[in-house]
C-alpha atoms as a PDB file:
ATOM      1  CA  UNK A   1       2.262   5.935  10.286  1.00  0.00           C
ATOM      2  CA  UNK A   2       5.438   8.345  10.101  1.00  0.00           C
ATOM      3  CA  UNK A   3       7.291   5.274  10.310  1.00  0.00           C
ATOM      4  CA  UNK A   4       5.671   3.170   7.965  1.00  0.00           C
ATOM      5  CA  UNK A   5       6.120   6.133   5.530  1.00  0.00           C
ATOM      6  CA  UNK A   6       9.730   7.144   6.137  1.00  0.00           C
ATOM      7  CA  UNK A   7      10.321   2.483   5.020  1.00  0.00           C
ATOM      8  CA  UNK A   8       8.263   3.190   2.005  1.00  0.00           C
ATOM      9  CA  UNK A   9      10.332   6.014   0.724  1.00  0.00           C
ATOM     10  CA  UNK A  10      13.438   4.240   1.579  1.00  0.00           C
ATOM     11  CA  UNK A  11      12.327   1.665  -0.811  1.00  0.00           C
ATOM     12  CA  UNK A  12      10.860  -1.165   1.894  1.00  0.00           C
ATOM     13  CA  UNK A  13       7.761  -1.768   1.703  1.00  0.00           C
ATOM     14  CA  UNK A  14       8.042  -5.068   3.159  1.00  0.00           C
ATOM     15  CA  UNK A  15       8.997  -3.654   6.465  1.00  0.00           C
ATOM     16  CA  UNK A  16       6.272  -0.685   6.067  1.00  0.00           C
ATOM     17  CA  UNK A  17       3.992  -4.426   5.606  1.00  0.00           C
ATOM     18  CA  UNK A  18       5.024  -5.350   9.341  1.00  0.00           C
ATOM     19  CA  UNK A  19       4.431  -2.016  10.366  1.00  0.00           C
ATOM     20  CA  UNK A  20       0.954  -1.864   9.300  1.00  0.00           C
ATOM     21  CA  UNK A  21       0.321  -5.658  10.337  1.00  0.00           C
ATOM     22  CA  UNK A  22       1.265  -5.071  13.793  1.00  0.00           C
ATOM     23  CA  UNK A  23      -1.203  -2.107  13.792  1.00  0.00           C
ATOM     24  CA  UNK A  24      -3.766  -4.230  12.072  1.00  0.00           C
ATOM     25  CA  UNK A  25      -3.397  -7.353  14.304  1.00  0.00           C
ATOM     26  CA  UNK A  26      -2.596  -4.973  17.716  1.00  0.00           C
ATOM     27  CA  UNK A  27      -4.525  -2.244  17.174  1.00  0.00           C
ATOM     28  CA  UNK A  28      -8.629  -1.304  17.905  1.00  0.00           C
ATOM     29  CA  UNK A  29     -10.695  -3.610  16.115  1.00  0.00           C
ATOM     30  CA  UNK A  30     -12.770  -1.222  13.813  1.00  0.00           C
ATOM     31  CA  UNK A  31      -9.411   0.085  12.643  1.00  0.00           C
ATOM     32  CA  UNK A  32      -8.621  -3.560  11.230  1.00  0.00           C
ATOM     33  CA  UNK A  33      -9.700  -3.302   7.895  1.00  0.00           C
ATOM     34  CA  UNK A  34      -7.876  -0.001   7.543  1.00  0.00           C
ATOM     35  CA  UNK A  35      -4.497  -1.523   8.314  1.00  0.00           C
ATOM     36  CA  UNK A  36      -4.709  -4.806   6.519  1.00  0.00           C
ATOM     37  CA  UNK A  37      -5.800  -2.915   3.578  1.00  0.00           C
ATOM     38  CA  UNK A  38      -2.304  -0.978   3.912  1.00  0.00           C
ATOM     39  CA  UNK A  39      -0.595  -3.970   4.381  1.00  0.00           C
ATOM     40  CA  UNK A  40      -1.842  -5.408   1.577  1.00  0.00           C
ATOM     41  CA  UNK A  41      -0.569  -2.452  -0.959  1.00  0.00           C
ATOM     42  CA  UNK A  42       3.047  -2.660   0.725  1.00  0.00           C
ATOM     43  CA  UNK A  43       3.322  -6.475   0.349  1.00  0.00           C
ATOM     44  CA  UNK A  44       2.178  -5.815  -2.900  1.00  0.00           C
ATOM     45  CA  UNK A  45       4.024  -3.291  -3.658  1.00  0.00           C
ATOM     46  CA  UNK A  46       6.611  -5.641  -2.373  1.00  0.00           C
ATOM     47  CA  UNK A  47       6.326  -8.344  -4.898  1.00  0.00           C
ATOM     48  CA  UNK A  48       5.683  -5.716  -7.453  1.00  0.00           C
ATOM     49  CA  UNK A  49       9.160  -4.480  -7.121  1.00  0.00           C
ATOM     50  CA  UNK A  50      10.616  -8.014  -7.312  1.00  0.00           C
ATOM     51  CA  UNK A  51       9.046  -8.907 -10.319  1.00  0.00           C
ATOM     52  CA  UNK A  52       5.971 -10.749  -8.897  1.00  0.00           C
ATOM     53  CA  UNK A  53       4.000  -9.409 -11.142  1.00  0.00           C
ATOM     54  CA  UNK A  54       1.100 -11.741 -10.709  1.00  0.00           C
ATOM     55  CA  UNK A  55       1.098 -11.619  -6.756  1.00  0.00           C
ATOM     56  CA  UNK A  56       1.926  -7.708  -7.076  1.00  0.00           C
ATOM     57  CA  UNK A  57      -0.979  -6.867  -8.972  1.00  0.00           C
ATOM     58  CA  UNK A  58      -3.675  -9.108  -7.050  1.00  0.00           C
ATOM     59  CA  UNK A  59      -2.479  -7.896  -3.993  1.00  0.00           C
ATOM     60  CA  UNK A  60      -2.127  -4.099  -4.729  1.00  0.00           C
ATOM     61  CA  UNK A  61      -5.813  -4.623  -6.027  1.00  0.00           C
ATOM     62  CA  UNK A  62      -7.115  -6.777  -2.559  1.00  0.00           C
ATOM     63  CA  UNK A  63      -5.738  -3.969  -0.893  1.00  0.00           C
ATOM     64  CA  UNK A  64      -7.459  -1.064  -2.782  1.00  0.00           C
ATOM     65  CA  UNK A  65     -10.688  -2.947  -2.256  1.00  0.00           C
ATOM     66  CA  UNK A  66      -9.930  -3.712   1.248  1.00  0.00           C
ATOM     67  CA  UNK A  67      -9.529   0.666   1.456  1.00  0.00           C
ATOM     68  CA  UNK A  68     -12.062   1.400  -0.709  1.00  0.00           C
ATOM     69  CA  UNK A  69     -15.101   0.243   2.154  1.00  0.00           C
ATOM     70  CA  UNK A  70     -13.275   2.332   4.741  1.00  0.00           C
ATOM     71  CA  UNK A  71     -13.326   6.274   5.011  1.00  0.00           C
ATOM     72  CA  UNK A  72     -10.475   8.160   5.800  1.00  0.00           C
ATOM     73  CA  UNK A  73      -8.627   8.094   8.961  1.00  0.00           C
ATOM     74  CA  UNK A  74      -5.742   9.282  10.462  1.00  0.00           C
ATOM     75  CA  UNK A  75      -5.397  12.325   7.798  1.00  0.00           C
ATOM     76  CA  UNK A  76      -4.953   9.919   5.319  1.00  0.00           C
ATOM     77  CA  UNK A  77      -6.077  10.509   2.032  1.00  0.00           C
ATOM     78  CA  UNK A  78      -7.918   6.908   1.555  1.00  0.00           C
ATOM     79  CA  UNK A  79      -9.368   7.443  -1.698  1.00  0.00           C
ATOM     80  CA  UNK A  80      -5.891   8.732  -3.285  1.00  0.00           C
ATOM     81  CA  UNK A  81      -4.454   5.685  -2.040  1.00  0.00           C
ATOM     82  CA  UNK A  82      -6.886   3.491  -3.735  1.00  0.00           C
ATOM     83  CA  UNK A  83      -6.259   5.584  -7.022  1.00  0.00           C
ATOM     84  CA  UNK A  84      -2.625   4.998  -6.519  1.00  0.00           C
ATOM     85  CA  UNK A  85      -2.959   1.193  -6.046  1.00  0.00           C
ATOM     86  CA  UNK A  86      -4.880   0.460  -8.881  1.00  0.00           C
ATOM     87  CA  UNK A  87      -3.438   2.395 -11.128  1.00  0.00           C
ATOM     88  CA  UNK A  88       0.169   0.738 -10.263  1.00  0.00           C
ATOM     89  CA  UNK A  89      -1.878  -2.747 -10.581  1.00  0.00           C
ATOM     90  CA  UNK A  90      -2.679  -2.024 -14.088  1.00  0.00           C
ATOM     91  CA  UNK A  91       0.749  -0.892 -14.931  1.00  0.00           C
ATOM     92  CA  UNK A  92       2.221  -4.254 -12.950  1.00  0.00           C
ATOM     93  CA  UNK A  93      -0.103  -6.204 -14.759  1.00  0.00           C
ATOM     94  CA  UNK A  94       1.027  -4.631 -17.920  1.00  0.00           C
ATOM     95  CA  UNK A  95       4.928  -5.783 -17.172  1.00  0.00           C
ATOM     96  CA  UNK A  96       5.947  -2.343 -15.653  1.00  0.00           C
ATOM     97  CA  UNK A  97       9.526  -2.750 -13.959  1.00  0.00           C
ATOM     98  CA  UNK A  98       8.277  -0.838 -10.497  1.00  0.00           C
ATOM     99  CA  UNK A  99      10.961   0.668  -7.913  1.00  0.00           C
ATOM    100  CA  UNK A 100       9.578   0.249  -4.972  1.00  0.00           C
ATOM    101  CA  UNK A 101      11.016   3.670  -3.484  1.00  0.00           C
ATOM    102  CA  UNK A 102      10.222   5.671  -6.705  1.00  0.00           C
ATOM    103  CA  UNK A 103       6.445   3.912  -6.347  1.00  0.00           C
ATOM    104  CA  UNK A 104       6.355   4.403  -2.742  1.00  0.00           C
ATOM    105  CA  UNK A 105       2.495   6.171  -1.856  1.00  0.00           C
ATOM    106  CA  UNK A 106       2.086   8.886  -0.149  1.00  0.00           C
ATOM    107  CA  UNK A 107      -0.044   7.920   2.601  1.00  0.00           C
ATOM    108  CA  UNK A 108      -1.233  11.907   3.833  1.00  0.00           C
ATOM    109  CA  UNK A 109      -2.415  13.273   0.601  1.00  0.00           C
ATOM    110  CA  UNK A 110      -2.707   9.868  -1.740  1.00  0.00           C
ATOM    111  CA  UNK A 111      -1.066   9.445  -4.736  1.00  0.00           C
ATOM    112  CA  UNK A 112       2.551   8.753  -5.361  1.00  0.00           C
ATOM    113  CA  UNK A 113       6.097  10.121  -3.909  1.00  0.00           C
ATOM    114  CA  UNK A 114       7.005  11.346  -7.426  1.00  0.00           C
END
């Protein structure tokens, strides 16, 4: 998690994605939906910052919903982080121009970096 954090405040979220994917796809099975909900909101975070704005949205949204049925683990604020993703999907839907480092969630204590 430290370093999945430390790529998202660097401004890649696409390698805090792999991060969270090999968790997700190595890690203990009831932990699954935890992880692939992160990975969702840094791919889409991801395409959010490149102008997807489409894909950024829908996937910043799967991902909230993918959080949203799992309760918090790891000291991680899960129902910040579902805040924080849908609010940024609104404002992605909207046509914001995101920076992905500026955006980057905080992933202990929810919410944003900024």
């Amino acid at each position: 998690m430290r370093e999945a954090q430390r790529l998202l405040d660097a401004g890649m979220p696409f390698h805090a994605h792999e991060v969270f994917e090999d968790a997700w796809k190595s890690g203990p099975e009831a932990e699954a939906p935890l992880w692939r909900g992160l990975a969702q909101l840094a791919v889409g975070l991801t395409h959010a910052a490149r102008g997807n704005t489409v894909g950024g949205a829908r996937l910043l949204r799967r991902g909230a919903a993918s959080l949203a049925e799992v309760p918090g683990a790891h000291g991680m604020d899960v129902p910040g982080l579902v805040r924080w993703a849908g609010e940024l999907a609104h404002r992605v839907a909207d046509g914001a121009v995101v920076d992905a480092a500026r955006e980057a969630p905080r992933l202990r204590g929810g919410g944003s970096a900024s």
